[in-house]
C-alpha atoms as a PDB file:
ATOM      1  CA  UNK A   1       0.647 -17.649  10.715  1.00  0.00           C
ATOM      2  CA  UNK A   2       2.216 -14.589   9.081  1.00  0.00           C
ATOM      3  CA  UNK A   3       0.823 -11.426   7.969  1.00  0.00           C
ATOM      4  CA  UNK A   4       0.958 -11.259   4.384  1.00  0.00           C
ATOM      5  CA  UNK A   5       1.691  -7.589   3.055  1.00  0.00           C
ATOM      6  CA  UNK A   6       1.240  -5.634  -0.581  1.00  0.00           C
ATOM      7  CA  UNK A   7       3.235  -3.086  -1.331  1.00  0.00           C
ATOM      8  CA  UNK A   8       2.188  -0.730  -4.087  1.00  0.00           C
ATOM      9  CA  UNK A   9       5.245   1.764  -5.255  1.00  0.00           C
ATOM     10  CA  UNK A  10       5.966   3.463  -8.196  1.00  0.00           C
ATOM     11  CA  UNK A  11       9.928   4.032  -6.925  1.00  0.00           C
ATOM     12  CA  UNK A  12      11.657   0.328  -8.392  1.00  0.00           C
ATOM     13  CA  UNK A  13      14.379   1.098  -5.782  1.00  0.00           C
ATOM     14  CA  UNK A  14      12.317   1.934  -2.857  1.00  0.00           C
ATOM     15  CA  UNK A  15       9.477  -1.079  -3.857  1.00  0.00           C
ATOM     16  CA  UNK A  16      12.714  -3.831  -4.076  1.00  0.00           C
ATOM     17  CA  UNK A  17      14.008  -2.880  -0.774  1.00  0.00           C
ATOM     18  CA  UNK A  18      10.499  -2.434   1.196  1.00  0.00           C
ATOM     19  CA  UNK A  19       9.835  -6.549  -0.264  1.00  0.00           C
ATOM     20  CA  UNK A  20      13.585  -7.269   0.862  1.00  0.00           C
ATOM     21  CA  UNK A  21      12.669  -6.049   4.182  1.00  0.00           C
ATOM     22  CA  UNK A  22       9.095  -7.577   4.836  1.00  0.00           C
ATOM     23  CA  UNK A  23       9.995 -10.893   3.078  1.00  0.00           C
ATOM     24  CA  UNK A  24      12.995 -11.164   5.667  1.00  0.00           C
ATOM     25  CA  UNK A  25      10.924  -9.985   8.584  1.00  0.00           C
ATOM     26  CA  UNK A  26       9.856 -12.757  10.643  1.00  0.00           C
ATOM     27  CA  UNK A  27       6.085 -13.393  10.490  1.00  0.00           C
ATOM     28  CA  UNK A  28       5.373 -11.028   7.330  1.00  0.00           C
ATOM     29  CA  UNK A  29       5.080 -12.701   3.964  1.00  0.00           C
ATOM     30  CA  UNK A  30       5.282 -10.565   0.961  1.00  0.00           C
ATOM     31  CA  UNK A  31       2.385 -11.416  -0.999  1.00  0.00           C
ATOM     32  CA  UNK A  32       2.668  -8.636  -3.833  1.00  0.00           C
ATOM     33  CA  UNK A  33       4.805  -5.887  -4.980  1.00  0.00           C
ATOM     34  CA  UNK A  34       3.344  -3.776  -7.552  1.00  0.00           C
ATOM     35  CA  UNK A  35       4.294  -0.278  -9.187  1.00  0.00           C
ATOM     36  CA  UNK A  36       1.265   1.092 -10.122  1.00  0.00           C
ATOM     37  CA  UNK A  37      -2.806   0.834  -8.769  1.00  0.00           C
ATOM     38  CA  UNK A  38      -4.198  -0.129 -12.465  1.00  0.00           C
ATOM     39  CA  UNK A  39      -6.404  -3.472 -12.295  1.00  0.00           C
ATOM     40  CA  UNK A  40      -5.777  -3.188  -8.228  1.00  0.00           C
ATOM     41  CA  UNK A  41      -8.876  -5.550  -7.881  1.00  0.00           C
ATOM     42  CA  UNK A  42      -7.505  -8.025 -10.060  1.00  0.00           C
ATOM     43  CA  UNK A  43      -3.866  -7.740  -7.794  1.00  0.00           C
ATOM     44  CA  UNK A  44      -5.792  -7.550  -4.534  1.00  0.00           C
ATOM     45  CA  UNK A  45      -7.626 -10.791  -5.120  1.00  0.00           C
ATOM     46  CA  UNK A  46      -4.481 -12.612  -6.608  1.00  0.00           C
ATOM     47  CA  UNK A  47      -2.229 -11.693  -3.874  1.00  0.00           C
ATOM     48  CA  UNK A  48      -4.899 -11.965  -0.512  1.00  0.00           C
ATOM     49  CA  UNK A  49      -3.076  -9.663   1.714  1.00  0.00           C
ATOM     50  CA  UNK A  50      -3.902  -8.475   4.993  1.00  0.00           C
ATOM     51  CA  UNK A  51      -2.081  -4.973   5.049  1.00  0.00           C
ATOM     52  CA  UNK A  52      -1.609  -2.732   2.451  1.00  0.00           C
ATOM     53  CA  UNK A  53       1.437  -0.392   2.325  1.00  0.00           C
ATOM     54  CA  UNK A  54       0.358   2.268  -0.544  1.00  0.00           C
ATOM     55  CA  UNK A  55       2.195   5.403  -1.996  1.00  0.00           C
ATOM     56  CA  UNK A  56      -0.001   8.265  -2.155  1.00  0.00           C
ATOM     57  CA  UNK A  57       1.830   9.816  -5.222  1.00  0.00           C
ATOM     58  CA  UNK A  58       1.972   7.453  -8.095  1.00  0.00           C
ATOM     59  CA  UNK A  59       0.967   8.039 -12.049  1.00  0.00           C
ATOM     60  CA  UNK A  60      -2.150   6.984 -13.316  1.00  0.00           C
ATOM     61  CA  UNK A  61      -4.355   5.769 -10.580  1.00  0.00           C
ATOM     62  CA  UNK A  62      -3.313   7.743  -7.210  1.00  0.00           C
ATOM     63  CA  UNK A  63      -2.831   5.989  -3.384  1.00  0.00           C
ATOM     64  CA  UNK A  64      -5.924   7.558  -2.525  1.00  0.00           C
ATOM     65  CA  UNK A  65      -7.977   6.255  -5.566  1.00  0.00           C
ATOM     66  CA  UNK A  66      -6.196   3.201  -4.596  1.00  0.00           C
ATOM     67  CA  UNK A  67      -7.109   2.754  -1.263  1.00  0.00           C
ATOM     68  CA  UNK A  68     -10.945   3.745  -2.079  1.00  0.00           C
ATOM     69  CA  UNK A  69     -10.805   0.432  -4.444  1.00  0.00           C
ATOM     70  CA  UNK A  70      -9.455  -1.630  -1.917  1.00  0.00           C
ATOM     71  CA  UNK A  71     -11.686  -0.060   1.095  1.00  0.00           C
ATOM     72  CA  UNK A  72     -14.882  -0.925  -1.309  1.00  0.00           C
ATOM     73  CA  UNK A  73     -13.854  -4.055  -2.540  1.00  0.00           C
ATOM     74  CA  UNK A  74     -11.692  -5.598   0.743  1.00  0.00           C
ATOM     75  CA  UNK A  75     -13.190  -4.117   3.806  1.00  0.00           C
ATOM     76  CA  UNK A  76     -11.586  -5.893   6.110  1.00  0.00           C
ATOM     77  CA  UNK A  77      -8.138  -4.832   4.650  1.00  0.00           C
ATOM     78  CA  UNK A  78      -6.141  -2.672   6.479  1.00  0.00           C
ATOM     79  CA  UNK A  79      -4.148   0.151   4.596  1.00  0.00           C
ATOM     80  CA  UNK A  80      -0.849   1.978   5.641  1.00  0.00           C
ATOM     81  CA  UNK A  81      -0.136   5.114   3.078  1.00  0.00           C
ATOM     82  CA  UNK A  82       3.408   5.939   2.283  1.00  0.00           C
ATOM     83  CA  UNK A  83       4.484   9.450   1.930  1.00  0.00           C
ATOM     84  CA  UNK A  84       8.378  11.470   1.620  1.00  0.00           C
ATOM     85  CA  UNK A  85       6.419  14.730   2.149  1.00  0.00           C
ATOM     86  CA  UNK A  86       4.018  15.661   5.211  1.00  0.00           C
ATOM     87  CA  UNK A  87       1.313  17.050   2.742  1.00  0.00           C
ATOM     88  CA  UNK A  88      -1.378  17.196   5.244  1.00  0.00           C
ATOM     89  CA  UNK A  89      -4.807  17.319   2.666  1.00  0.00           C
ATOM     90  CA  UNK A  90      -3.413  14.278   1.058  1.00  0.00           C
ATOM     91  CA  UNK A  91      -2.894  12.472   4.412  1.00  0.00           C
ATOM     92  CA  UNK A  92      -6.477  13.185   5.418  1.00  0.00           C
ATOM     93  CA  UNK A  93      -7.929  12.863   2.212  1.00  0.00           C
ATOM     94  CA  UNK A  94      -5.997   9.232   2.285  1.00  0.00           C
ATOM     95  CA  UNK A  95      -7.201   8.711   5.969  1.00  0.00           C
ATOM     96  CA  UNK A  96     -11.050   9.857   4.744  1.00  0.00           C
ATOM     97  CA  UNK A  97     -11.301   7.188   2.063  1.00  0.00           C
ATOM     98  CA  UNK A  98     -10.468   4.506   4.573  1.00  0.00           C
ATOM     99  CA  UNK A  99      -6.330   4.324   5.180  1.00  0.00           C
ATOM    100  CA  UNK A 100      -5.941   3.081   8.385  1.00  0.00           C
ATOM    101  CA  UNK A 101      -2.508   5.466   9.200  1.00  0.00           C
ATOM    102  CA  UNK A 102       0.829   6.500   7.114  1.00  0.00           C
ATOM    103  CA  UNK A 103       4.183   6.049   7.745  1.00  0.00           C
ATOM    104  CA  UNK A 104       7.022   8.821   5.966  1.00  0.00           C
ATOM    105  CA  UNK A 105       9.269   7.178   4.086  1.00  0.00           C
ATOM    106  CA  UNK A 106      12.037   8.234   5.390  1.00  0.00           C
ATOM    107  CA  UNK A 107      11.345   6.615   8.609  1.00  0.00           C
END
């Protein structure tokens, strides 16, 4: 059984090649790929993932609004913030409403 992963992105160049990579990864599935966090509890039920990989910066509804949603809505969910800067407040404040870790983007 593979893990099926979300990625939310607002970056169409960095969101294509994060689905090329976990759709070619054996045992990940892709099960969503979205830009932005608006109707995230529609997406989240569509898509049934078990990680999340989630921006912090994106327009509109934030990662860390984001991950609140899914933490309230999809406990069991686990939640892996994407960042290109190590802003520490946003990290915690990320890790506070119920991210699980973060990853840099550039690694």
């Amino acid at each position: 059984m593979s893990i099926r992963v979300v990625v939310f992105d607002d970056t169409a160049l960095f969101l294509d090649s994060m689905s090329l990579l976990i759709d070619d990864a054996p045992g990940f599935t892709l099960a969503g790929a979205y830009t932005d966090c608006k109707d995230i509890d529609q997406k989240m039920g569509e898509s049934q993932p078990d990680v999340v990989m989630m921006d912090i910066e994106m327009p509109g509804v934030n990662g860390i609004e984001g991950v609140r949603q899914i933490k309230k809505n999809f406990t069991k969910i686990n939640v892996l913030m994407q960042t290109s800067f190590e802003d520490d407040d946003k990290v915690f404040n990320a890790i506070c409403s119920g991210a699980s870790g973060y990853i840099l983007k550039n690694t």
